[in-house]
PDB file of N, CA and C in Angstrom:
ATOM      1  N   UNK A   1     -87.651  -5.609  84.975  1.00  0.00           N
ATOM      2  CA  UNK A   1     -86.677  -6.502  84.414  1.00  0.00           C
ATOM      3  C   UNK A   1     -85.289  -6.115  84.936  1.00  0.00           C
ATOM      4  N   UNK A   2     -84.471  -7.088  85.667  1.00  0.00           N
ATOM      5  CA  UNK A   2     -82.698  -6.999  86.111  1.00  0.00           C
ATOM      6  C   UNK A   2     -82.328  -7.608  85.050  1.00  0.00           C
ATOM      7  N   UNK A   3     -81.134  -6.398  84.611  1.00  0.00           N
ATOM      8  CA  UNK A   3     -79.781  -6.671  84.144  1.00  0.00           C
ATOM      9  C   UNK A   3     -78.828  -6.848  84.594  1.00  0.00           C
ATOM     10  N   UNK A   4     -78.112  -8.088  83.965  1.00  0.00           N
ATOM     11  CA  UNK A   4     -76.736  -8.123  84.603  1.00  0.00           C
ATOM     12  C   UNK A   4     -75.652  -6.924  83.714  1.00  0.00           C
ATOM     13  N   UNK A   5     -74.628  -6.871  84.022  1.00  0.00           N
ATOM     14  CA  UNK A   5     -73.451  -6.218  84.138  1.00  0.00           C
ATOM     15  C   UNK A   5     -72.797  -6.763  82.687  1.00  0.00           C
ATOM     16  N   UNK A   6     -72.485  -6.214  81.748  1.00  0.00           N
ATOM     17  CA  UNK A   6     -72.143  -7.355  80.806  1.00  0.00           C
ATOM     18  C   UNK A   6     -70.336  -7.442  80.819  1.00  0.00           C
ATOM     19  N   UNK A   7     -69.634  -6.871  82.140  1.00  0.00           N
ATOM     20  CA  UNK A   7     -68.734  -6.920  82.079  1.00  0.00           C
ATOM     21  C   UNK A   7     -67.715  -7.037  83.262  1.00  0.00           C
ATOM     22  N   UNK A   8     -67.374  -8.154  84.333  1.00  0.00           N
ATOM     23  CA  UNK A   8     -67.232  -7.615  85.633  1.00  0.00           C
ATOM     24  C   UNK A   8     -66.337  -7.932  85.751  1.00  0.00           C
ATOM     25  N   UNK A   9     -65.166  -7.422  86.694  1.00  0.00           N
ATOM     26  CA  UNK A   9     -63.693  -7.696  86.906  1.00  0.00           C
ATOM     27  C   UNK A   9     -63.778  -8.704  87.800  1.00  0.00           C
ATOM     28  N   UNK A  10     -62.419  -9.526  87.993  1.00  0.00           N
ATOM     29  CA  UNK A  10     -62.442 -10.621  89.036  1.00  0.00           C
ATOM     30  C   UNK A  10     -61.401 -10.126  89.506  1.00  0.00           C
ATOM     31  N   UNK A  11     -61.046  -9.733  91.085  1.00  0.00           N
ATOM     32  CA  UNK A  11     -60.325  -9.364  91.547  1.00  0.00           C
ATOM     33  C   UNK A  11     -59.590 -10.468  92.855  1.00  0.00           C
ATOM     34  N   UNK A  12     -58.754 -10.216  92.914  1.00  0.00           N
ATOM     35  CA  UNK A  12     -57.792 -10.966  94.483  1.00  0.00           C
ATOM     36  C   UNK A  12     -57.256  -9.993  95.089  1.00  0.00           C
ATOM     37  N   UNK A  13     -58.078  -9.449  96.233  1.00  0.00           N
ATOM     38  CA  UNK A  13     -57.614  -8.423  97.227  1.00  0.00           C
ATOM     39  C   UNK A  13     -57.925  -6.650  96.237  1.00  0.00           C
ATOM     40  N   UNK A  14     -56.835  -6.505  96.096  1.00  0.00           N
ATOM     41  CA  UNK A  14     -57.076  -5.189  95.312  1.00  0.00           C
ATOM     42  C   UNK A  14     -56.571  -5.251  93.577  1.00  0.00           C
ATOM     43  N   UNK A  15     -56.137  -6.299  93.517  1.00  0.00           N
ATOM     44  CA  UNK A  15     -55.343  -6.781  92.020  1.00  0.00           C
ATOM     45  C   UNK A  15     -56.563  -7.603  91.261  1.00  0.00           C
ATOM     46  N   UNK A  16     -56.589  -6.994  89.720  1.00  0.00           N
ATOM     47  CA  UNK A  16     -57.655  -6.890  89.229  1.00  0.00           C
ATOM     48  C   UNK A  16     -57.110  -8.755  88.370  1.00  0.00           C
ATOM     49  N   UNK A  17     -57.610 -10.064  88.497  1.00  0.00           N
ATOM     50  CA  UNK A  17     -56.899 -11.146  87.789  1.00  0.00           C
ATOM     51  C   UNK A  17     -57.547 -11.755  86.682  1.00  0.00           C
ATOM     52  N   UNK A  18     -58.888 -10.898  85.903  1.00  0.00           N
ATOM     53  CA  UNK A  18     -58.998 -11.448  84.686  1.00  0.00           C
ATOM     54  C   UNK A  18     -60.868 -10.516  84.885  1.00  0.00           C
ATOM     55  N   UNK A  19     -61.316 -11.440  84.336  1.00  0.00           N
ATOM     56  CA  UNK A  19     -62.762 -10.709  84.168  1.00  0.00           C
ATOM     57  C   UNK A  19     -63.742 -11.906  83.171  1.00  0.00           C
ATOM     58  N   UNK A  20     -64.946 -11.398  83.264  1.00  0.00           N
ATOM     59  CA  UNK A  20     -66.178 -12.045  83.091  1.00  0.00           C
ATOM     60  C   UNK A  20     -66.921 -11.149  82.149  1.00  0.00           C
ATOM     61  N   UNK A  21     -67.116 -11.992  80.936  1.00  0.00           N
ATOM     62  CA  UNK A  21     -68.308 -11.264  79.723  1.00  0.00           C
ATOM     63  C   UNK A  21     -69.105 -11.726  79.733  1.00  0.00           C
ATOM     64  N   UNK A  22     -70.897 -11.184  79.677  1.00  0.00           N
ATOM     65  CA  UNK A  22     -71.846 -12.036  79.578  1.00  0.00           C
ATOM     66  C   UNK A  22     -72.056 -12.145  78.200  1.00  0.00           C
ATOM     67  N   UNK A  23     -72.023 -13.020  77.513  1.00  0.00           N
ATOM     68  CA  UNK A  23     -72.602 -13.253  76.304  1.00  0.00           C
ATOM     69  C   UNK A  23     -73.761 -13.663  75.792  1.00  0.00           C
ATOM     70  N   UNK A  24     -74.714 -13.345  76.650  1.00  0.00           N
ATOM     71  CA  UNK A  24     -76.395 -13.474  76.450  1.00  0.00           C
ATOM     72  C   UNK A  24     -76.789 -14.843  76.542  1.00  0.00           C
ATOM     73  N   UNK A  25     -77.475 -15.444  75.319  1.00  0.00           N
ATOM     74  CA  UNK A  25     -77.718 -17.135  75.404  1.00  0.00           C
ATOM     75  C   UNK A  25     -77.099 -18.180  75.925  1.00  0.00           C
ATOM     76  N   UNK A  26     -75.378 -17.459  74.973  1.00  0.00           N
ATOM     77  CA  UNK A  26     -74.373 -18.578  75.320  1.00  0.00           C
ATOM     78  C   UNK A  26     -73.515 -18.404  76.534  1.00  0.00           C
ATOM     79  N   UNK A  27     -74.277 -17.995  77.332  1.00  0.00           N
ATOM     80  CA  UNK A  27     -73.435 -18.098  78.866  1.00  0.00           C
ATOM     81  C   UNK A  27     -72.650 -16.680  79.108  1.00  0.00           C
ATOM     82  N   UNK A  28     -71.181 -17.127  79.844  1.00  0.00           N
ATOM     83  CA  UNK A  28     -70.730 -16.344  80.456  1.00  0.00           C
ATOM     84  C   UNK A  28     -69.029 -16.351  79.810  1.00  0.00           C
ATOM     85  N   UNK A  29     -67.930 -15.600  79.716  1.00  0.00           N
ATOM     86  CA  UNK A  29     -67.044 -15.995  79.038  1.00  0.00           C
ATOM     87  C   UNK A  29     -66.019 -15.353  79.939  1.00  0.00           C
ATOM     88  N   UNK A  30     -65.015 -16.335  80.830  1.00  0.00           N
ATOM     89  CA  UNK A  30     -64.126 -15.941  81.736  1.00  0.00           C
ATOM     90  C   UNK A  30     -62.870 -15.284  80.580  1.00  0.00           C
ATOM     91  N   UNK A  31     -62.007 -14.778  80.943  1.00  0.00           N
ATOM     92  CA  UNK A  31     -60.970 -13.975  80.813  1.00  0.00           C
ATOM     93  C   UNK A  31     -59.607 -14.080  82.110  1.00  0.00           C
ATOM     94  N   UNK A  32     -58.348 -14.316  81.216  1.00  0.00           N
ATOM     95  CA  UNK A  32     -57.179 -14.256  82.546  1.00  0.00           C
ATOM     96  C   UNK A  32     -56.863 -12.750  82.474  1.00  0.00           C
ATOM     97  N   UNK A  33     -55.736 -12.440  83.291  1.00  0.00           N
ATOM     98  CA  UNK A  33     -55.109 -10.990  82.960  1.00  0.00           C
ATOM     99  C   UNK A  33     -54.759 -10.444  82.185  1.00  0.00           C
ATOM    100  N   UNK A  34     -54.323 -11.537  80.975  1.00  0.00           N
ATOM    101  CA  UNK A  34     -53.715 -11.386  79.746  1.00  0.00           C
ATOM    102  C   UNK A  34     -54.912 -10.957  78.576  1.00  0.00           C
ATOM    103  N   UNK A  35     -56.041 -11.135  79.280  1.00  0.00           N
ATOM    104  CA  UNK A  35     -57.420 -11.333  78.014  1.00  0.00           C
ATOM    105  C   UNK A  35     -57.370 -12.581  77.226  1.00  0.00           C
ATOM    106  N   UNK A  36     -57.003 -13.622  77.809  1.00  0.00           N
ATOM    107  CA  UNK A  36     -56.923 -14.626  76.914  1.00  0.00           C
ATOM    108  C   UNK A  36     -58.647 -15.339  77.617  1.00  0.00           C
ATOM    109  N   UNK A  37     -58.780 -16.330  76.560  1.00  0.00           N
ATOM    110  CA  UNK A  37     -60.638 -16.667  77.159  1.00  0.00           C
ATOM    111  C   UNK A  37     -60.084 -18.005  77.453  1.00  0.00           C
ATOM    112  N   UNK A  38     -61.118 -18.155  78.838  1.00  0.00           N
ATOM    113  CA  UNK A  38     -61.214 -19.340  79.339  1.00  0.00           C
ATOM    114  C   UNK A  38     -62.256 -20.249  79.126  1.00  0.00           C
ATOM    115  N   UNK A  39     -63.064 -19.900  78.284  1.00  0.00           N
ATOM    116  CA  UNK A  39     -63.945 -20.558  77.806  1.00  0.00           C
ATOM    117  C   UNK A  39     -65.669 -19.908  78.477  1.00  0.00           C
ATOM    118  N   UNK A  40     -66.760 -20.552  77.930  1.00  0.00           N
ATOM    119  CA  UNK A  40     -67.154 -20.187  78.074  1.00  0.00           C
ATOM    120  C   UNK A  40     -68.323 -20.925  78.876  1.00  0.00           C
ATOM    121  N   UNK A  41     -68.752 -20.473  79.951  1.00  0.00           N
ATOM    122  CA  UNK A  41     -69.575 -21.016  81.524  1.00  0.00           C
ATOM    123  C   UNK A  41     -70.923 -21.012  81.567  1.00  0.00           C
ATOM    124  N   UNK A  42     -72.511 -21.755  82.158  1.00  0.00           N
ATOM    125  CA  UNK A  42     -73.155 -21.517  82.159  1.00  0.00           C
ATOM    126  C   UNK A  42     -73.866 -20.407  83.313  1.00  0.00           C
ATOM    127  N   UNK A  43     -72.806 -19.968  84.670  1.00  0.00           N
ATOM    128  CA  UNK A  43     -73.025 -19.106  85.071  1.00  0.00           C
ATOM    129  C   UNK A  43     -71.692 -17.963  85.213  1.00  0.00           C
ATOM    130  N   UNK A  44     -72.191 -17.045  85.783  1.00  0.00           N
ATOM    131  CA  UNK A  44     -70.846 -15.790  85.647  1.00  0.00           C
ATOM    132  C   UNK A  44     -69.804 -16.436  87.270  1.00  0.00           C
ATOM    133  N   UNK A  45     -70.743 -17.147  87.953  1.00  0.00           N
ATOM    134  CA  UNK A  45     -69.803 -17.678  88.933  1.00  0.00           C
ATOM    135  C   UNK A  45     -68.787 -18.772  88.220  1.00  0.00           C
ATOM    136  N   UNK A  46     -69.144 -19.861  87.848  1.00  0.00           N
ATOM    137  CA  UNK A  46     -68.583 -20.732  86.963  1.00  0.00           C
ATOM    138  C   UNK A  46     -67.085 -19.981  86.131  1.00  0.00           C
ATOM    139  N   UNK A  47     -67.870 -18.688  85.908  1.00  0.00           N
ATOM    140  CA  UNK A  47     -66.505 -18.196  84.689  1.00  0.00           C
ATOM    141  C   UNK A  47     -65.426 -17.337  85.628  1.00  0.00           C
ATOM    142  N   UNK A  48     -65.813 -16.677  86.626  1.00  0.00           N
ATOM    143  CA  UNK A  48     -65.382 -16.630  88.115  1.00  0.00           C
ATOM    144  C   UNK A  48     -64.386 -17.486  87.818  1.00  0.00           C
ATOM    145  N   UNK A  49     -64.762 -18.800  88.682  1.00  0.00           N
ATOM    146  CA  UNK A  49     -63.994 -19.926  89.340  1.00  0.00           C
ATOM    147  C   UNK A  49     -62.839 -20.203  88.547  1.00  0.00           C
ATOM    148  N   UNK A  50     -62.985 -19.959  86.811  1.00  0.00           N
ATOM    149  CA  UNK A  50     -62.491 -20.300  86.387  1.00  0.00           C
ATOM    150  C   UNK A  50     -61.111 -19.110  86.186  1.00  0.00           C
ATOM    151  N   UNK A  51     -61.663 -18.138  86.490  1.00  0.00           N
ATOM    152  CA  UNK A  51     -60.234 -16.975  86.050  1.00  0.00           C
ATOM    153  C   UNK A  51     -59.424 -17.568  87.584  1.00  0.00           C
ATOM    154  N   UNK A  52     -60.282 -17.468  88.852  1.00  0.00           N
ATOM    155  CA  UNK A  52     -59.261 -17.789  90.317  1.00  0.00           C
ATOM    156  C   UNK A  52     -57.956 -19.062  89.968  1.00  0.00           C
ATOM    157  N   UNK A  53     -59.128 -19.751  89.022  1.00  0.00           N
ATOM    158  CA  UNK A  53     -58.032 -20.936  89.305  1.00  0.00           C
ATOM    159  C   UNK A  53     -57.018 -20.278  87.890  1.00  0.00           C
ATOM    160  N   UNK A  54     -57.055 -19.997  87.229  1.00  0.00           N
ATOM    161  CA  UNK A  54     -55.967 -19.659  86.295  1.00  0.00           C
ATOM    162  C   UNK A  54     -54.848 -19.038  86.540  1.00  0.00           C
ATOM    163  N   UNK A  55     -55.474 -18.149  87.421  1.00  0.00           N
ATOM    164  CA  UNK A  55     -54.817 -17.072  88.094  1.00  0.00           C
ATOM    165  C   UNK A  55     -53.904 -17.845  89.495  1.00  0.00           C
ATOM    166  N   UNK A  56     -54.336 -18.997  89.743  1.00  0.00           N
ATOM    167  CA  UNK A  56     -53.960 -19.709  90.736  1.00  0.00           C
ATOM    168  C   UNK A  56     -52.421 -20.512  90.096  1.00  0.00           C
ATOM    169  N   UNK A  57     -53.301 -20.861  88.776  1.00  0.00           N
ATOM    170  CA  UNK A  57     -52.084 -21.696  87.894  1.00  0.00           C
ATOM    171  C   UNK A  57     -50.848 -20.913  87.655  1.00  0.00           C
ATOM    172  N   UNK A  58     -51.146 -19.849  87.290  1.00  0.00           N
ATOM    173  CA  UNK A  58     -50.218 -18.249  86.771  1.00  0.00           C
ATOM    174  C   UNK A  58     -49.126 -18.475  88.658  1.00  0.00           C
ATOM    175  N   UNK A  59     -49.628 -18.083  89.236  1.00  0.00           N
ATOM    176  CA  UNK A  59     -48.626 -17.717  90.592  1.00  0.00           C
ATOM    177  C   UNK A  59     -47.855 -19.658  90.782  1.00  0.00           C
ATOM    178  N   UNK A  60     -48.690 -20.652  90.388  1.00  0.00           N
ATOM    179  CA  UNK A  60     -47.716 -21.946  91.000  1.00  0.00           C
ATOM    180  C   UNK A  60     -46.640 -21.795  89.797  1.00  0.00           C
ATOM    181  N   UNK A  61     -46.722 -21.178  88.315  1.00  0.00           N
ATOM    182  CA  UNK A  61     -45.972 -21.398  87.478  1.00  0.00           C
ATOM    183  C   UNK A  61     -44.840 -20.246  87.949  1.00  0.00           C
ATOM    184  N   UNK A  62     -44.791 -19.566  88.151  1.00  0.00           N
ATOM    185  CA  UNK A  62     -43.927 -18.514  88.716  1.00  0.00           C
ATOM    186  C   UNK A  62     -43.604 -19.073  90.029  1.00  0.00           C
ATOM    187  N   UNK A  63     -43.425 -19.719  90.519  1.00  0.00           N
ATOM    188  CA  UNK A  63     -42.958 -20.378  91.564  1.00  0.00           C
ATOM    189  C   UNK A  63     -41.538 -20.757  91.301  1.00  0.00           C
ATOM    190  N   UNK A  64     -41.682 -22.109  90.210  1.00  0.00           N
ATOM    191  CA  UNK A  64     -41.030 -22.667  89.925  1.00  0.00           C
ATOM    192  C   UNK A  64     -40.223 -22.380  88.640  1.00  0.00           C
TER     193      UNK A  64
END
């Protein structure tokens, strides 16, 4: 039997930009830098995608 990881960082380059909880049944539960939840995904890629783009949102808001 494989286990997943019940806890994995999402990184950009060497900067650590949020992270991924597995929460067993109910999926996967993204995280920004702040620990705030992005909800929660049916895969750990999904909850992935979802910290990049937050983290994407975070740098256009500091832009401007």
């Amino acid at each position: 039997m494989t286990r997943s990881t019940p806890l994995v960082y999402v990184t950009a380059g060497l900067e650590a930009i949020g992270f991924v909880l597995a929460r067993g049944r109910s999926g996967f539960e993204g995280f920004d830098r702040q620990e705030r939840s992005l909800g929660l995904f049916k895969t750990a890629a999904q909850a992935a995608n979802a910290v990049f783009d937050a983290a994407s949102s975070e740098e256009g808001a500091d832009e401007h």
